[in-house]
Protein backbone atom coordinates (compact mmCIF):
# COMPACT_ATOMS: atom_id res chain seq x y z
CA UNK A 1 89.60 92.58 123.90
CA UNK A 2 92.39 89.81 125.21
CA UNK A 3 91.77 89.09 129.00
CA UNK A 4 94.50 90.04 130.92
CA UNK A 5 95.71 87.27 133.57
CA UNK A 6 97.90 88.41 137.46
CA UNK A 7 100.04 86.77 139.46
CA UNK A 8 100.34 88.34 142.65
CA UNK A 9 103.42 88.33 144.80
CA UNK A 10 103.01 90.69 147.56
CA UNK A 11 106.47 90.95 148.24
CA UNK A 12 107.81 91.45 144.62
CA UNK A 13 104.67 93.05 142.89
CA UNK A 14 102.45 92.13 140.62
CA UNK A 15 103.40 90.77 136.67
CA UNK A 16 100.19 91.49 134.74
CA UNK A 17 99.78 90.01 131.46
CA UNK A 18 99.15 92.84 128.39
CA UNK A 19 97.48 92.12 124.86
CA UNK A 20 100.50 90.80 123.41
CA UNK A 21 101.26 87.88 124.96
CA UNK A 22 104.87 88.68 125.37
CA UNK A 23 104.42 91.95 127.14
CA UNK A 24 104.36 91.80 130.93
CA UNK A 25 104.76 94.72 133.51
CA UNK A 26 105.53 94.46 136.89
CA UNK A 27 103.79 96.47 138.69
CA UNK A 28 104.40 97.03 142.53
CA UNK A 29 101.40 96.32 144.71
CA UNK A 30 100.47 98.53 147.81
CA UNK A 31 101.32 96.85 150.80
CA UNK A 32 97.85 97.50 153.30
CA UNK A 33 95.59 95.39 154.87
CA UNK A 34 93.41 96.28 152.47
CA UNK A 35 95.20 95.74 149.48
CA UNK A 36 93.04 92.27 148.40
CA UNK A 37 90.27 94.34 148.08
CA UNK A 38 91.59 97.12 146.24
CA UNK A 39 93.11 94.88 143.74
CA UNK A 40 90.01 92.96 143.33
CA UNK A 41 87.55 96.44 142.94
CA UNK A 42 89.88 97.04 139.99
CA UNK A 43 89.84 93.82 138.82
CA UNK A 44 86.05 94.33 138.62
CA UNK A 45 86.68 97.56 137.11
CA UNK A 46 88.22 96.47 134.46
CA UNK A 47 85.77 93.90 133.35
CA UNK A 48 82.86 96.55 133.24
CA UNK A 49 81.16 96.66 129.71
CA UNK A 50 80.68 99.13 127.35
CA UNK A 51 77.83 101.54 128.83
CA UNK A 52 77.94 99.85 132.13
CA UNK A 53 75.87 102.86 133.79
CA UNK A 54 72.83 102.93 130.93
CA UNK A 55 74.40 106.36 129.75
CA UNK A 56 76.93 105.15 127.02
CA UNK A 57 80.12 105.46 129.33
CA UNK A 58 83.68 103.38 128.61
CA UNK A 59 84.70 100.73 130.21
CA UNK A 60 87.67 101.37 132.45
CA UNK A 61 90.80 101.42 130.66
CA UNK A 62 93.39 98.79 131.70
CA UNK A 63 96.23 101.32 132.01
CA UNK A 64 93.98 104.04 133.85
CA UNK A 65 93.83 101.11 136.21
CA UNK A 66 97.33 99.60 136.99
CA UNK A 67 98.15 103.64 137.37
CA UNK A 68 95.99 104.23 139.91
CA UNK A 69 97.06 100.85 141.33
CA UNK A 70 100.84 102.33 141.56
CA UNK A 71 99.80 105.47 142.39
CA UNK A 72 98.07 104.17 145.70
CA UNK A 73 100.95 101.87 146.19
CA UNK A 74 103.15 105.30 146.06
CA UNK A 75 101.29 107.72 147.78
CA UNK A 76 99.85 106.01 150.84
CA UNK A 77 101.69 105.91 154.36
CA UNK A 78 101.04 102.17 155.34
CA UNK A 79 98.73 103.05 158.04
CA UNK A 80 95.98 104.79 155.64
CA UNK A 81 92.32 103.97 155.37
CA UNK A 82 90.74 101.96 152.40
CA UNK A 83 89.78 103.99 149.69
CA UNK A 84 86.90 104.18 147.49
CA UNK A 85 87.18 103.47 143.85
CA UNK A 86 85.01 104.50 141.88
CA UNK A 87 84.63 104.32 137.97
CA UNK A 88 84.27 107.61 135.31
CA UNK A 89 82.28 107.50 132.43
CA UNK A 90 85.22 108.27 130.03
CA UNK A 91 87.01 104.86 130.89
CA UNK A 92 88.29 106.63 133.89
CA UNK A 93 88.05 106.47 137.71
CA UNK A 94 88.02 107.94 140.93
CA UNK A 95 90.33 107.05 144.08
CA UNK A 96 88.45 108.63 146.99
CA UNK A 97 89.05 109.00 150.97
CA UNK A 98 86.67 110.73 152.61
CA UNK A 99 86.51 111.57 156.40
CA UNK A 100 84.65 114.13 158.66
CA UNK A 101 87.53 116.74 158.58
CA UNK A 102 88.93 115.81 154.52
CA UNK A 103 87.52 114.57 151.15
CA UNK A 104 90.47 113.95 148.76
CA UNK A 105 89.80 112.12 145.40
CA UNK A 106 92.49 111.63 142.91
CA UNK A 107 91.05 111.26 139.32
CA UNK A 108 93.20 109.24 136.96
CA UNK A 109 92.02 110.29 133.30
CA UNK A 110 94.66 107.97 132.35
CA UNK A 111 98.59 107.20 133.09
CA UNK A 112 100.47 110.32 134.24
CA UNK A 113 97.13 112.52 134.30
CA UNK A 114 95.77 112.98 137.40
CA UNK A 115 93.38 115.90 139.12
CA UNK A 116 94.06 115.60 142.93
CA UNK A 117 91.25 117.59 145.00
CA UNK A 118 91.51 117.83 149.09
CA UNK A 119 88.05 119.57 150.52
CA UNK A 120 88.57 121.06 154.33
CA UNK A 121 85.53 122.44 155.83
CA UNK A 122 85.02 125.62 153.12
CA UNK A 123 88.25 125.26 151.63
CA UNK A 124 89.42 123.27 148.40
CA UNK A 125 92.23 122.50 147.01
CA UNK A 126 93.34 121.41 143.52
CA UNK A 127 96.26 120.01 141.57
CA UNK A 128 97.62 118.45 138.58
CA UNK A 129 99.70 115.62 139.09
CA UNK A 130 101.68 113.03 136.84
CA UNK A 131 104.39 111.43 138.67
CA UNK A 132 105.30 112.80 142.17
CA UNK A 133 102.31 111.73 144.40
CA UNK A 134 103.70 113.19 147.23
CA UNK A 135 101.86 116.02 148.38
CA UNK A 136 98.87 113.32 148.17
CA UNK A 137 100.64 111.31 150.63
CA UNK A 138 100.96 114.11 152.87
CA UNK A 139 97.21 114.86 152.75
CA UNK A 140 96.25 111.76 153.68
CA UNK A 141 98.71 112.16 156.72
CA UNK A 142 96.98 114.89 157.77
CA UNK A 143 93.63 112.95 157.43
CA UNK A 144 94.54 109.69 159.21
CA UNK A 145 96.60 112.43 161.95
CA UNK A 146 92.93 114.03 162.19
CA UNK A 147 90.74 110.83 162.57
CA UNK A 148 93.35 110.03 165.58
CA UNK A 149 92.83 113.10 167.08
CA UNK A 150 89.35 113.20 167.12
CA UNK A 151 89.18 109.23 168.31
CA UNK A 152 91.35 109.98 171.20
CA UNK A 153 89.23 113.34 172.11
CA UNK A 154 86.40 110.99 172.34
């Protein structure tokens, strides 16, 4: 497998470099205090081995992870917590938020195939997305518009 090299610009995105070494994609980085991080975590991602967890799972695939890397930088309001990532055993992975009122995940099987789950107290909700990330966005509205709520109760 070619190693992929980045060059981050936080202003203008990221260019990423693909197998070939005259493919490139710019890919537009989410703008959050946390963003380092979240780049890095898939950055690790990325570099797992073949049956990283002992059970025969796939490493995570490169574009299942520079999806979910736009789709964060598309569906988060700027003042959103950091979410977990977390990697499938089908070179998938797992975007996760979880609080004490909401749970949302997002799993990215792969580019333009993602199962979006929010859990609320007994109720659950599930969707297929591809593109248009924004009724995750508005969950996670309603999450961070909780967590204030309940801090200011306090």
């Amino acid at each position: 497998m070619a190693s992929s090299t980045a060059a981050y610009s936080y202003e203008q995105g990221a260019v990423v470099q693909l197998p070939s070494e005259n493919l490139r994609r710019v890919v537009n980085a989410p703008r959050h205090s946390w963003n380092e991080d979240f780049i890095s975590r898939i950055a690790d991602l990325i570099k797992l081995q073949r049956n990283w967890n002992g059970y025969g799972a796939e490493p995570v695939g490169f574009h299942a992870a520079q999806f979910a890397v736009s789709m964060v930088a598309s569906a988060c309001p700027p003042y959103v917590s950091e979410p977990q990532v977390v990697p499938g055993p089908n070179g998938d992975l797992q975007i996760e938020w979880h609080s004490l009122e909401y749970d949302i995940e997002l799993h990215v099987v792969a580019p333009f195939e993602v199962t979006a789950v929010r859990y609320t107290g007994d109720n659950c909700e599930e969707i297929q997305l591809s593109n248009d990330f924004t009724i995750v966005s508005q969950w996670l509205d309603q999450m961070e518009s909780a967590i204030a709520a309940r801090a200011a109760a306090a």
